[in-house]
N, C-alpha and C. Protein backbone atom coordinates (compact mmCIF):
# COMPACT_ATOMS: atom_id res chain seq x y z
N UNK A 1 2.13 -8.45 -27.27
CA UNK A 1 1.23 -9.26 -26.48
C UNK A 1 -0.16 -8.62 -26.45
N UNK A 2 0.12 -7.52 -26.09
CA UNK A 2 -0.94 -6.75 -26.12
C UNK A 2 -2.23 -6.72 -27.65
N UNK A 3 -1.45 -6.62 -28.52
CA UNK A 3 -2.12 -6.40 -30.14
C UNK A 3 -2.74 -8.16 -30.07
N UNK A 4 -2.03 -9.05 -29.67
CA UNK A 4 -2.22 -10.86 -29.75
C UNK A 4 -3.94 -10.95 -28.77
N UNK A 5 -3.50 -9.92 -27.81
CA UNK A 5 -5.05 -10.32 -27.23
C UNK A 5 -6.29 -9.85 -27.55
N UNK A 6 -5.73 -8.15 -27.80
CA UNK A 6 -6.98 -7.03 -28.34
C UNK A 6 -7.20 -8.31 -29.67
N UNK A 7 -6.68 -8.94 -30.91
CA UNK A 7 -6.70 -9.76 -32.03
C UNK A 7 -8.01 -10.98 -31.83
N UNK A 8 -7.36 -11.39 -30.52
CA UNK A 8 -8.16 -12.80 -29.51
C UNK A 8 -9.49 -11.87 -29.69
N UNK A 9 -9.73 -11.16 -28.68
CA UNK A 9 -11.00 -10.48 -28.24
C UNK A 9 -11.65 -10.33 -29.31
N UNK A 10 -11.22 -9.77 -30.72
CA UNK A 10 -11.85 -9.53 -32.04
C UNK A 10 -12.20 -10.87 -32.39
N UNK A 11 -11.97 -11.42 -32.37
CA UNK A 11 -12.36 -12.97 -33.15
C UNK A 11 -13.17 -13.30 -32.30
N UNK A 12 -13.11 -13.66 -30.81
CA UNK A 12 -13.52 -14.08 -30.06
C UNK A 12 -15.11 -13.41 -30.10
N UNK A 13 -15.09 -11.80 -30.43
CA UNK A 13 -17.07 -11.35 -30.72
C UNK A 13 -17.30 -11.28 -31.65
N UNK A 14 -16.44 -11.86 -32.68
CA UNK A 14 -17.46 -12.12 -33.55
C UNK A 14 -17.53 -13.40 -34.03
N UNK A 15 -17.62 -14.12 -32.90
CA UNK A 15 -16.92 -15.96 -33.48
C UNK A 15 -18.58 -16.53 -33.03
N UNK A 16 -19.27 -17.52 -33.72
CA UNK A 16 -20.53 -17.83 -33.27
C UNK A 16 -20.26 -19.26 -32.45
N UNK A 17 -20.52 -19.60 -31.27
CA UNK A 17 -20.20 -20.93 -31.10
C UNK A 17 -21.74 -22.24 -31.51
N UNK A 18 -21.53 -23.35 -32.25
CA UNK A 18 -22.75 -23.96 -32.31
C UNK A 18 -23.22 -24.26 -31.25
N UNK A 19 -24.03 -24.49 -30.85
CA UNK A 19 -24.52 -25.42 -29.90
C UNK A 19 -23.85 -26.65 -29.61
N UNK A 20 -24.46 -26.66 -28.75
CA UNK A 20 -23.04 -28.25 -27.90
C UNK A 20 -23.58 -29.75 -28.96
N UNK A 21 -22.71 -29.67 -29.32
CA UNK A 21 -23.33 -30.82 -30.55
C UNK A 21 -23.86 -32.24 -29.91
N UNK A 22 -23.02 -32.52 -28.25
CA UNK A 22 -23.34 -33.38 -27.88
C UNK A 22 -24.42 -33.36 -27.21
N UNK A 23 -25.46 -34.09 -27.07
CA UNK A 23 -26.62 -34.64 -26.44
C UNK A 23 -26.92 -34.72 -25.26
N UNK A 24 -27.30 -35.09 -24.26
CA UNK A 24 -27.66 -35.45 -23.08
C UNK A 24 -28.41 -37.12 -23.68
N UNK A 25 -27.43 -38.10 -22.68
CA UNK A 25 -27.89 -39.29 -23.58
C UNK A 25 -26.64 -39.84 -24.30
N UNK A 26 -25.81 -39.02 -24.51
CA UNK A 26 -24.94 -39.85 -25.67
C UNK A 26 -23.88 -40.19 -24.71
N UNK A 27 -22.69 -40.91 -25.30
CA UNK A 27 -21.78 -41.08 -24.44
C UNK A 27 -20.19 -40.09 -24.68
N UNK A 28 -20.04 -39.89 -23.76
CA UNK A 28 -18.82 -38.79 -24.56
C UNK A 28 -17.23 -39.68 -24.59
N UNK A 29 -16.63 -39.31 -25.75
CA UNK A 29 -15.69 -39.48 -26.45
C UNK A 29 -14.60 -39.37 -25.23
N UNK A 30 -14.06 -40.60 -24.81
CA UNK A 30 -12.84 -41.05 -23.93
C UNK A 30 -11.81 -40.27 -24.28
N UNK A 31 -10.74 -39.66 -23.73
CA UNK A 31 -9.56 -39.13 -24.16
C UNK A 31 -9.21 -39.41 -23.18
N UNK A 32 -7.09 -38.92 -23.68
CA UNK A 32 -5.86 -39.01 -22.85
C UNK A 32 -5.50 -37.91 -23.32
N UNK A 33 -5.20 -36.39 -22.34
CA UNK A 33 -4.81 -35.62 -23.26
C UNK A 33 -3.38 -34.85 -21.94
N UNK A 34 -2.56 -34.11 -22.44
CA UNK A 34 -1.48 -33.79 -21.97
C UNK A 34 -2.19 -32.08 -21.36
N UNK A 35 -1.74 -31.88 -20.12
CA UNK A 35 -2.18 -30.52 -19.48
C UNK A 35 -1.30 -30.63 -18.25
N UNK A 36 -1.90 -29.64 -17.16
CA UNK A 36 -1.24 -29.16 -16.55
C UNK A 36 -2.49 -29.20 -14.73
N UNK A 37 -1.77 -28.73 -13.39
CA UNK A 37 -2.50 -28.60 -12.48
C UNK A 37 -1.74 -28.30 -11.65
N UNK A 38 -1.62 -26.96 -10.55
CA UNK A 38 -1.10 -26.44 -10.27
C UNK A 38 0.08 -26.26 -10.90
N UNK A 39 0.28 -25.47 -11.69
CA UNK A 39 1.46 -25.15 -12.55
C UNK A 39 2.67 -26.49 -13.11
N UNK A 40 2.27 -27.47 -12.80
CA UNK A 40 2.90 -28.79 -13.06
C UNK A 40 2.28 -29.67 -14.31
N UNK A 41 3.16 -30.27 -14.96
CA UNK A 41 2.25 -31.19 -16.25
C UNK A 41 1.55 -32.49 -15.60
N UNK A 42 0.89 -32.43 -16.46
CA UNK A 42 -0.51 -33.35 -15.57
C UNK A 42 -1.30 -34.06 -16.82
N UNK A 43 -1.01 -35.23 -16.44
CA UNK A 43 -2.39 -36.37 -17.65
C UNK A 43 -3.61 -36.49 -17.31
N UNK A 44 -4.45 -35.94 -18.40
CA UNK A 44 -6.14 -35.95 -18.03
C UNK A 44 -6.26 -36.79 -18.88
N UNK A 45 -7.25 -37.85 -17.92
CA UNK A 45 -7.87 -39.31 -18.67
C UNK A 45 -9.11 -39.17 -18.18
N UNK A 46 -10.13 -38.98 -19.54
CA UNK A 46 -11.59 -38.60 -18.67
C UNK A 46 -12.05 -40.04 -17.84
N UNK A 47 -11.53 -41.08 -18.69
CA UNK A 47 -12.52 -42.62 -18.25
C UNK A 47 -11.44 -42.48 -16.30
N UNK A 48 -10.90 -42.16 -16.18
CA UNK A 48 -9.95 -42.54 -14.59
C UNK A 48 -10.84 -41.62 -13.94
N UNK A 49 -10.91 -40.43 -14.31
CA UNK A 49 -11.45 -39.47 -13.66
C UNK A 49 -12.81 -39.83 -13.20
N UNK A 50 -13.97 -40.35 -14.40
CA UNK A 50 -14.92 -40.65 -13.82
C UNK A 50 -15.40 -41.65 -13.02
N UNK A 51 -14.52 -42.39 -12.74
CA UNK A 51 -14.21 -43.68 -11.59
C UNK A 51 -14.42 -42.98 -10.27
N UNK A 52 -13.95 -42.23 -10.04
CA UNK A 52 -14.08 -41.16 -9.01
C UNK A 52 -15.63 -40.25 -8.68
N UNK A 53 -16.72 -40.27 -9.79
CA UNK A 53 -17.64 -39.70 -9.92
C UNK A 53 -17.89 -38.86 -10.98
N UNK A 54 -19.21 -37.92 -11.23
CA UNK A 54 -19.17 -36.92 -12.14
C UNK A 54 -18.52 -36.43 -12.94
N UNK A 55 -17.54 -35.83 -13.97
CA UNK A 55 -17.00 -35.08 -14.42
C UNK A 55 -17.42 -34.15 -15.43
N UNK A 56 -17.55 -32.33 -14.90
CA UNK A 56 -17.62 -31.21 -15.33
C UNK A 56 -16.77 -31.21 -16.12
N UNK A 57 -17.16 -31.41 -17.53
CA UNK A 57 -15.61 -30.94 -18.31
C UNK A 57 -15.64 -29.64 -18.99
N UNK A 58 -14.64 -28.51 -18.89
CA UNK A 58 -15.83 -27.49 -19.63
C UNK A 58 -14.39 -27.15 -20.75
N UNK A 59 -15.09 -26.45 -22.04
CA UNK A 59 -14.11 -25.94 -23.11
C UNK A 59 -14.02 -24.49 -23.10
N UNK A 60 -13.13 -23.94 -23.02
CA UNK A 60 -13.01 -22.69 -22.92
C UNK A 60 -11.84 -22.04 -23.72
N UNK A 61 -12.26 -21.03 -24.63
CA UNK A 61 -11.17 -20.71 -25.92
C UNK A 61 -9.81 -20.19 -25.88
N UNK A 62 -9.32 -19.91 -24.90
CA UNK A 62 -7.88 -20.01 -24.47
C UNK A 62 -7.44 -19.20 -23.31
N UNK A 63 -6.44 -19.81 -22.93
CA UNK A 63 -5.94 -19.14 -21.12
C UNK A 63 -5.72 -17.97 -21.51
N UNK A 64 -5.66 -16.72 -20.58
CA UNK A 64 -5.29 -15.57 -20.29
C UNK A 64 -5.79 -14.67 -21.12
N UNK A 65 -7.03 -15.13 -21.57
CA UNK A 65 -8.09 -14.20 -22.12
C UNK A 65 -9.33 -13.72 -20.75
N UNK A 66 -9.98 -12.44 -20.88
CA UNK A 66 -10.77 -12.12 -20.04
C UNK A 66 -11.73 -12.86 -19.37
N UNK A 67 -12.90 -13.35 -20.47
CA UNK A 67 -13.61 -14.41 -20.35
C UNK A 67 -13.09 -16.12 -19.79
N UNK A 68 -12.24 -16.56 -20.08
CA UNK A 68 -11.87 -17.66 -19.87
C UNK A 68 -11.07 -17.50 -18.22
N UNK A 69 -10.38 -16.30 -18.03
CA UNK A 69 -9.86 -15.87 -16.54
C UNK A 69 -10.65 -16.10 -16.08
N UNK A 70 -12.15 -15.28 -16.52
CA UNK A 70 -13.02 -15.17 -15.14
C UNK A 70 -13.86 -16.90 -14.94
N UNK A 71 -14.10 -16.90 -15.77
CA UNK A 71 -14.24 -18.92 -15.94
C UNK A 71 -13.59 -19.38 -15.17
N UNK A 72 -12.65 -19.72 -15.37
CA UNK A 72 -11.53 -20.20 -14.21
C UNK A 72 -11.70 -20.48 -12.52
N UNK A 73 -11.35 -18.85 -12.65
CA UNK A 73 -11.15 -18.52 -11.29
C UNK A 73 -12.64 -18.70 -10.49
N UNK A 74 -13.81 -18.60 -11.21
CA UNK A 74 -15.42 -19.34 -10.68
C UNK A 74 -15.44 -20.69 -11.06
N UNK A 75 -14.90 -21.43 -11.40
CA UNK A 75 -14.52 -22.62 -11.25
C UNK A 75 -14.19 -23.17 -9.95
N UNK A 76 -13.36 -22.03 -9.54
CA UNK A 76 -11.81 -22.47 -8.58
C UNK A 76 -12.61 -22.21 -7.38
N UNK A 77 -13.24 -21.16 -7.37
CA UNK A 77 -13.97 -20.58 -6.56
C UNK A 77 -15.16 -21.71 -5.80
N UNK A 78 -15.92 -22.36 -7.36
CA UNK A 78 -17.05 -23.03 -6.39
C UNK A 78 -16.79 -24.76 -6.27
N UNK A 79 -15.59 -24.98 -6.40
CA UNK A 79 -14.55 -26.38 -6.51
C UNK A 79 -14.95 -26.96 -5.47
N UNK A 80 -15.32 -26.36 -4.42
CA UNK A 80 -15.59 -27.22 -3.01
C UNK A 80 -17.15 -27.56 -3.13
N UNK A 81 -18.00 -26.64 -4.06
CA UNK A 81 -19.34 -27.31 -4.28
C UNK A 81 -19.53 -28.08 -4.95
N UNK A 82 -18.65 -28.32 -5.98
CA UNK A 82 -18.62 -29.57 -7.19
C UNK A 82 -18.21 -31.12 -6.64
N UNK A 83 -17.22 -30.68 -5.59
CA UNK A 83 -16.74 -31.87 -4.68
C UNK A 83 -17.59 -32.61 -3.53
N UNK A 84 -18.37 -31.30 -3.13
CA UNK A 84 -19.25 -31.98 -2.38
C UNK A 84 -20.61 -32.44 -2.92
N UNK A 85 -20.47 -32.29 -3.85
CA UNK A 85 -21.52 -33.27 -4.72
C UNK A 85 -20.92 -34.27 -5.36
N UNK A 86 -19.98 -34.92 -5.52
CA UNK A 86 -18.98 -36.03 -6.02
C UNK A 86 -18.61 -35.60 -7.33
N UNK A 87 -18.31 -34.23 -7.68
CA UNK A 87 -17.69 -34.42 -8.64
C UNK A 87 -16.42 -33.37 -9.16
N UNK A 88 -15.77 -33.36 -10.20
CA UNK A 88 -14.31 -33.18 -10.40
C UNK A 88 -14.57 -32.20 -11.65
N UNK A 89 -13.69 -31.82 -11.78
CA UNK A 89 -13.77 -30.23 -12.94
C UNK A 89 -12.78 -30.49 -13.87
N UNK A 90 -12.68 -30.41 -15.32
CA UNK A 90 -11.27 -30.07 -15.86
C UNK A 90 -11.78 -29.40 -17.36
N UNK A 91 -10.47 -28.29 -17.04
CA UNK A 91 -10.88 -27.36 -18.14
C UNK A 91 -10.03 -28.33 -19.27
N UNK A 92 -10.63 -27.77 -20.48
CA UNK A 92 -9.77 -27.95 -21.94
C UNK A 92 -9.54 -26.71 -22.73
N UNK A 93 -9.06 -26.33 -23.46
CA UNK A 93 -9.05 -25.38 -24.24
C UNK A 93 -7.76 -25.95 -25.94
N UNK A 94 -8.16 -25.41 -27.21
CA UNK A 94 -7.18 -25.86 -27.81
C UNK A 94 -6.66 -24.66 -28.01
N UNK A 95 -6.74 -23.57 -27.87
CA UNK A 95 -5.87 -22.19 -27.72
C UNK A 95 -4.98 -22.03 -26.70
N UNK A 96 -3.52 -21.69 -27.16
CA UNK A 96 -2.34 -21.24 -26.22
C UNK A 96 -2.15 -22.32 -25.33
N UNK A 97 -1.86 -23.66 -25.95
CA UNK A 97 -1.60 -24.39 -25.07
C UNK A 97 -0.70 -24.63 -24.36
N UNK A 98 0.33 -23.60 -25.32
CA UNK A 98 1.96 -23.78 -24.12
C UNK A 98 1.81 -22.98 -22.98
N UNK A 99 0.60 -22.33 -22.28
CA UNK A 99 0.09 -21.19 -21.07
C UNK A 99 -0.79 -22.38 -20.58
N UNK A 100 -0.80 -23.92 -20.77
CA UNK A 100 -1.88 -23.89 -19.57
C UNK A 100 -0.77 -24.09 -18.10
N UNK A 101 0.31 -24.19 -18.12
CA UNK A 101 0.95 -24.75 -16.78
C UNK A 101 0.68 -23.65 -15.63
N UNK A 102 0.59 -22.06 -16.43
CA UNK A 102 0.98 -21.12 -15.98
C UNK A 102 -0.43 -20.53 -15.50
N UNK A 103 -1.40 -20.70 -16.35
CA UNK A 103 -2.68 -20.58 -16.09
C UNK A 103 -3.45 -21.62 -15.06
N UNK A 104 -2.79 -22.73 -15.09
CA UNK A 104 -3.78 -24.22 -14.18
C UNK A 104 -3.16 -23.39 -12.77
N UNK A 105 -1.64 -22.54 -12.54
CA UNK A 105 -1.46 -22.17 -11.31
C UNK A 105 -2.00 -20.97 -10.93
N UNK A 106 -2.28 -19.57 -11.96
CA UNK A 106 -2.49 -18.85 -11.37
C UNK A 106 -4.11 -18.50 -11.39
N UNK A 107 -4.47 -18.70 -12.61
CA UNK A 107 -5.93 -18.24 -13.33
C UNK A 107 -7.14 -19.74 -12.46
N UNK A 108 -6.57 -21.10 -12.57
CA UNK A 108 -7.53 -22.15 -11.90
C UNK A 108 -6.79 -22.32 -10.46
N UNK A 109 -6.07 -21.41 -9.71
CA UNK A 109 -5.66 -21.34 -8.44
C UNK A 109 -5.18 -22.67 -8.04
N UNK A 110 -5.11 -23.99 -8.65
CA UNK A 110 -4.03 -24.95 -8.51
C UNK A 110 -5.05 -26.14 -7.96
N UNK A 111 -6.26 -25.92 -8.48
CA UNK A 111 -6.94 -26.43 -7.71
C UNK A 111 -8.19 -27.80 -8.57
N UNK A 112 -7.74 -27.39 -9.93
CA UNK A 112 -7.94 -28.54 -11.10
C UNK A 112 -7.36 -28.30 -12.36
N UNK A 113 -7.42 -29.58 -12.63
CA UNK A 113 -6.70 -29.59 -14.32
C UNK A 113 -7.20 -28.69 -15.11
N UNK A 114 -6.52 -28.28 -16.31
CA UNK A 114 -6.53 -28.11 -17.86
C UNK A 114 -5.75 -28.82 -18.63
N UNK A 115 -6.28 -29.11 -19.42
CA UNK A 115 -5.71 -29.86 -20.62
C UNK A 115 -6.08 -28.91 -21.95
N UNK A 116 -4.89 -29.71 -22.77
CA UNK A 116 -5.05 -29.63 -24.31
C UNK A 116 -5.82 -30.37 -24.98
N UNK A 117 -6.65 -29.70 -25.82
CA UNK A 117 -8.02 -30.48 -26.41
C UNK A 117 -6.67 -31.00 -28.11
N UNK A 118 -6.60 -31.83 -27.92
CA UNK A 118 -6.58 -32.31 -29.82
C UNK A 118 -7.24 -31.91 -30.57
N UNK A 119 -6.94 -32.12 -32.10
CA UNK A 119 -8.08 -31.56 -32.94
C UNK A 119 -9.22 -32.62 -32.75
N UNK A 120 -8.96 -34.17 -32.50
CA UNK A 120 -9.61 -35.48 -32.37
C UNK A 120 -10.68 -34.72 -30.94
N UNK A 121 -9.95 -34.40 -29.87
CA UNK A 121 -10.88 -34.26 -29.23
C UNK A 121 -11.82 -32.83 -29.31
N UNK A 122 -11.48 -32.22 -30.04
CA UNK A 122 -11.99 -31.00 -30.50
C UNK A 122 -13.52 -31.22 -31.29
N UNK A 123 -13.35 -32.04 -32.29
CA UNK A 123 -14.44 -32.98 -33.16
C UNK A 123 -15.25 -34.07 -32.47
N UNK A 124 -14.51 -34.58 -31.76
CA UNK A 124 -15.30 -35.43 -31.00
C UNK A 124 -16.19 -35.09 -30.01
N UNK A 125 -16.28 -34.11 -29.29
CA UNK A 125 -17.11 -33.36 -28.37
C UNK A 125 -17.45 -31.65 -29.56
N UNK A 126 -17.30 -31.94 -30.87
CA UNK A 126 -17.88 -30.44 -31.44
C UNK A 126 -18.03 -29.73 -30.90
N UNK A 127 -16.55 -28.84 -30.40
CA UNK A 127 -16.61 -27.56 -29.60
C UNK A 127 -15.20 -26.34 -30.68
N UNK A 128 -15.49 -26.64 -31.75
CA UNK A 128 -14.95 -26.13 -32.68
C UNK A 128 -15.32 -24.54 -32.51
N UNK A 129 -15.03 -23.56 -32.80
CA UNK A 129 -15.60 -22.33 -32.19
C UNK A 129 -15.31 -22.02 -34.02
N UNK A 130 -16.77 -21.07 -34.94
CA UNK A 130 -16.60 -20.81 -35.97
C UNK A 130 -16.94 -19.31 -36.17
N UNK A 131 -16.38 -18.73 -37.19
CA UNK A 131 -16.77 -17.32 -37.53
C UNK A 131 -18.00 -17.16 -37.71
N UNK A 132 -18.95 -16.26 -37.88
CA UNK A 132 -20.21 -15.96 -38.45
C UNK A 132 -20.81 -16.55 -40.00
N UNK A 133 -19.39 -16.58 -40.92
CA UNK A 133 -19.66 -17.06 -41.64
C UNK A 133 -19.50 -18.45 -41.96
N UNK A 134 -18.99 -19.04 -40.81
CA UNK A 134 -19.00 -20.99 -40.72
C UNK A 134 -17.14 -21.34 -40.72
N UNK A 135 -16.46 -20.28 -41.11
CA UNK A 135 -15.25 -20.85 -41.50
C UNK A 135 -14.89 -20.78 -39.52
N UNK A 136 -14.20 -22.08 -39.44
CA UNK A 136 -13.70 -22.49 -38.85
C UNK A 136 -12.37 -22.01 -38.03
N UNK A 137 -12.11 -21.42 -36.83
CA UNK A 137 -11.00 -21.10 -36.01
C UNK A 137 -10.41 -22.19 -35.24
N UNK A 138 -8.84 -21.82 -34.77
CA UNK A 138 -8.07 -22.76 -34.01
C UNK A 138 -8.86 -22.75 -32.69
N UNK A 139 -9.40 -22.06 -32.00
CA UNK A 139 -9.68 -22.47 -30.90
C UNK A 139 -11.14 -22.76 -30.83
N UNK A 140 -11.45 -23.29 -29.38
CA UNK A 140 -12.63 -24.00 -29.16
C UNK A 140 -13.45 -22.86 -28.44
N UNK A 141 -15.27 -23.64 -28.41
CA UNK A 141 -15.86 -23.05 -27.99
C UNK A 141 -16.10 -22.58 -26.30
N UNK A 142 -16.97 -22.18 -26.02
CA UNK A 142 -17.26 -22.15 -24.54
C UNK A 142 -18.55 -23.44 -24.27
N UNK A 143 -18.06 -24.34 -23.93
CA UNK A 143 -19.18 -25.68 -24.12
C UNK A 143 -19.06 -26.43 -22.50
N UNK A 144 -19.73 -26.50 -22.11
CA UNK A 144 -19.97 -27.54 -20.62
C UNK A 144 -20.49 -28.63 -20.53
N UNK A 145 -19.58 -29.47 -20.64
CA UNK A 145 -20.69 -30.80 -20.46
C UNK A 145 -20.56 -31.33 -19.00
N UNK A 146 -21.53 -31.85 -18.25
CA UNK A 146 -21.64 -32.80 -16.92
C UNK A 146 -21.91 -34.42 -17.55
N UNK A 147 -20.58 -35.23 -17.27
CA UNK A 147 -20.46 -36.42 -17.93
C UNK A 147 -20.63 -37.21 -16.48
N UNK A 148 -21.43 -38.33 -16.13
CA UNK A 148 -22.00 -39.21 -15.18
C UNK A 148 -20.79 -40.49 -15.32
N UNK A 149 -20.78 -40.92 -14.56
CA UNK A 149 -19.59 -41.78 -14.42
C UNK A 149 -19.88 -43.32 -15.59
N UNK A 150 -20.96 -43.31 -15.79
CA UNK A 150 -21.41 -44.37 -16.48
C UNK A 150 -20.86 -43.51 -18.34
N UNK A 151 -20.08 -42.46 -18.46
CA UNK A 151 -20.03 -41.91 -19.59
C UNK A 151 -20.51 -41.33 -20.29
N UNK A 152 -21.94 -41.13 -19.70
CA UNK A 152 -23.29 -40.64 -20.63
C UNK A 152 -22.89 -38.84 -20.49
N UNK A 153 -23.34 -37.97 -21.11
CA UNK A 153 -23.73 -36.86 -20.99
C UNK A 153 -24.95 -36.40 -20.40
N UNK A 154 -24.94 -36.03 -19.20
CA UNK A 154 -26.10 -35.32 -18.43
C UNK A 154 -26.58 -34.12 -18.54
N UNK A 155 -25.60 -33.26 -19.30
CA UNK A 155 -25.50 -31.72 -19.51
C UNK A 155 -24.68 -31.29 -20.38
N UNK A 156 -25.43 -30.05 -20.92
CA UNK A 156 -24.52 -30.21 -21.82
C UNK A 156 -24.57 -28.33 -22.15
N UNK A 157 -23.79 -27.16 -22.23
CA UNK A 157 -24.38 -25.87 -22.34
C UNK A 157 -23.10 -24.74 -23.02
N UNK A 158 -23.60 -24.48 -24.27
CA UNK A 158 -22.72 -23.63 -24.80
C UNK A 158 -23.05 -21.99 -25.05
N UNK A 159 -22.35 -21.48 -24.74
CA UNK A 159 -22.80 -20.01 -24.61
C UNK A 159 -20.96 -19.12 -24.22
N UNK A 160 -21.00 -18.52 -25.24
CA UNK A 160 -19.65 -17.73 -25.03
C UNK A 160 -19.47 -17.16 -23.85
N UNK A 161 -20.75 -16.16 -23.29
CA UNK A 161 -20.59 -15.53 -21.65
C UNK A 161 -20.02 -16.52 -20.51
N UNK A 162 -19.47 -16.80 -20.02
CA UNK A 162 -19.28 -17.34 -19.18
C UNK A 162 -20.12 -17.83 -17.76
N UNK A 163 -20.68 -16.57 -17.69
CA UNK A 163 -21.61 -16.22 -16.49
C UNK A 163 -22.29 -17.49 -15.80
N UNK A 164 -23.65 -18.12 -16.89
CA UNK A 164 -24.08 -19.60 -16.64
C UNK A 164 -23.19 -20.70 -16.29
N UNK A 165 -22.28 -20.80 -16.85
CA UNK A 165 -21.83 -22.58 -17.19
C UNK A 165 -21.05 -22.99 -15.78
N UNK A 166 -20.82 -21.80 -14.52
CA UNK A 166 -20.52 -22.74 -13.29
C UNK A 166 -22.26 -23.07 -12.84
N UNK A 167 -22.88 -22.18 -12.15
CA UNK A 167 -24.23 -22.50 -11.74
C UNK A 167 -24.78 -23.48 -12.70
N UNK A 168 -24.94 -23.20 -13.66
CA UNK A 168 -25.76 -24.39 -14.23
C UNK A 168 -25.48 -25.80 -13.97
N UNK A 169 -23.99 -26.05 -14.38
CA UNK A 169 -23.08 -27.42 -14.66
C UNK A 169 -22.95 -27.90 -13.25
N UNK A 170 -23.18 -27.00 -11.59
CA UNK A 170 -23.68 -27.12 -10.65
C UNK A 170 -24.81 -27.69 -10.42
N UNK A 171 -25.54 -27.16 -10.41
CA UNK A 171 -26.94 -27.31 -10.47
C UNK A 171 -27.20 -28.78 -11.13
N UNK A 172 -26.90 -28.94 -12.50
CA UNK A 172 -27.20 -30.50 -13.04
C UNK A 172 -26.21 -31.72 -12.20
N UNK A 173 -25.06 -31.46 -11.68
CA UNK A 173 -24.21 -32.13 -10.82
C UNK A 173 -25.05 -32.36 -9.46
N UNK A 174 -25.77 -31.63 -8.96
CA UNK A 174 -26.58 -31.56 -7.35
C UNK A 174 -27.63 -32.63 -7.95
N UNK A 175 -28.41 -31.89 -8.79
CA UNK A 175 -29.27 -32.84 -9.21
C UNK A 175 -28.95 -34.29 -9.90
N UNK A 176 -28.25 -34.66 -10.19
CA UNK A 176 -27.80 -36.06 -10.68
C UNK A 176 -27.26 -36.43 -9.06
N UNK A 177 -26.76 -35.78 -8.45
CA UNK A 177 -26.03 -36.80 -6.92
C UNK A 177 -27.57 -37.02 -6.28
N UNK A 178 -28.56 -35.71 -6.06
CA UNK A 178 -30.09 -36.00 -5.27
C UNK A 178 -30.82 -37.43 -5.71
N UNK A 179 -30.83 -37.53 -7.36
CA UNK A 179 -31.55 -38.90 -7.87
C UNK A 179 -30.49 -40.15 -8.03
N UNK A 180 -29.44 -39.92 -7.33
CA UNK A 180 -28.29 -41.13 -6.96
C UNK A 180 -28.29 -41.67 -5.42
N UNK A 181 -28.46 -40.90 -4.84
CA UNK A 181 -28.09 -41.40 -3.13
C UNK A 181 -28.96 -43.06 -2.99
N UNK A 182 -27.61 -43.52 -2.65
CA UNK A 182 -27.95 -45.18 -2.34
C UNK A 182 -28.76 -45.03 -1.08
């Protein structure tokens, strides 16, 4: 297990992620994908979800890696600020997907989905995560998009550190509810 993650971590610095291919403006690619929430299996349907408001969707390259833990758990952490701006969180990742049940309970504290990205939805939101030299890995990038209930992309931010993509994907969520209030 140990050699499987030190392996992860190696790929993982030297893996370049592109830029979030999607736009601000465009509309993002509908899915139904199979995951998990509080340690239970759970169907993420982005179009249901955004009926409800906003949706933070963020990609992150697989559970029970360092980076993606600490993702998580600042996720989980600022869940009550995303809510009180009307909106809803769900991670994806296409790495180690038989760990998200175990990860949505302990690593996202039970408190929003993860799902399994498809390769369809992998391409469709271009969060493909590639080597330096372009060749292509199984897992996805670190990509954030803030999708507006109308489907559009409002935000959009890829960057392997983790650090940005709660504050920011915050921040564009506050600001889209400030230029909404009926």
């Amino acid at each position: 297990m140990r050699k499987l993650l030190i392996a992860t971590a190696a790929v993982l610095s030297l893996a370049v992620p592109a830029t979030a291919a999607l736009n601000t403006g465009q509309v993002a690619p509908d899915f139904t994908a199979p995951g998990a929430m509080a340690g239970k299996p759970f169907t993420v349907n982005l179009k249901a979800a955004l009926k409800k408001g906003p949706v933070v969707l963020y990609f992150f390259p697989a559970a029970f890696t360092e980076g993606c833990n600490a993702e998580a758990h600042a996720f989980a952490e600022a869940l009550p600020d995303f809510q009180k701006a009307g909106a809803s969180v769900i991670g994806m990742t296409a790495g180690n997907i038989d760990k998200l049940e175990a990860f949505s309970a302990e690593k996202c504290a039970g408190k929003f989905a993860v799902a399994a990205a498809s390769p369809e939805i992998v391409k469709g939101y271009d969060v493909q995560l590639t080597k330096p030299d372009g060749t292509a890995t199984k897992i996805t990038s670190r990509t954030s998009y803030v999708i507006a209930p109308n489907g559009k992309i409002i935000f959009a931010h890829s960057d392997m550190s983790p650090a940005g993509h709660i504050r920011l994907s915050l921040e564009a969520v506050q600001k889209y509810k400030a230029a909404h209030k009926h």
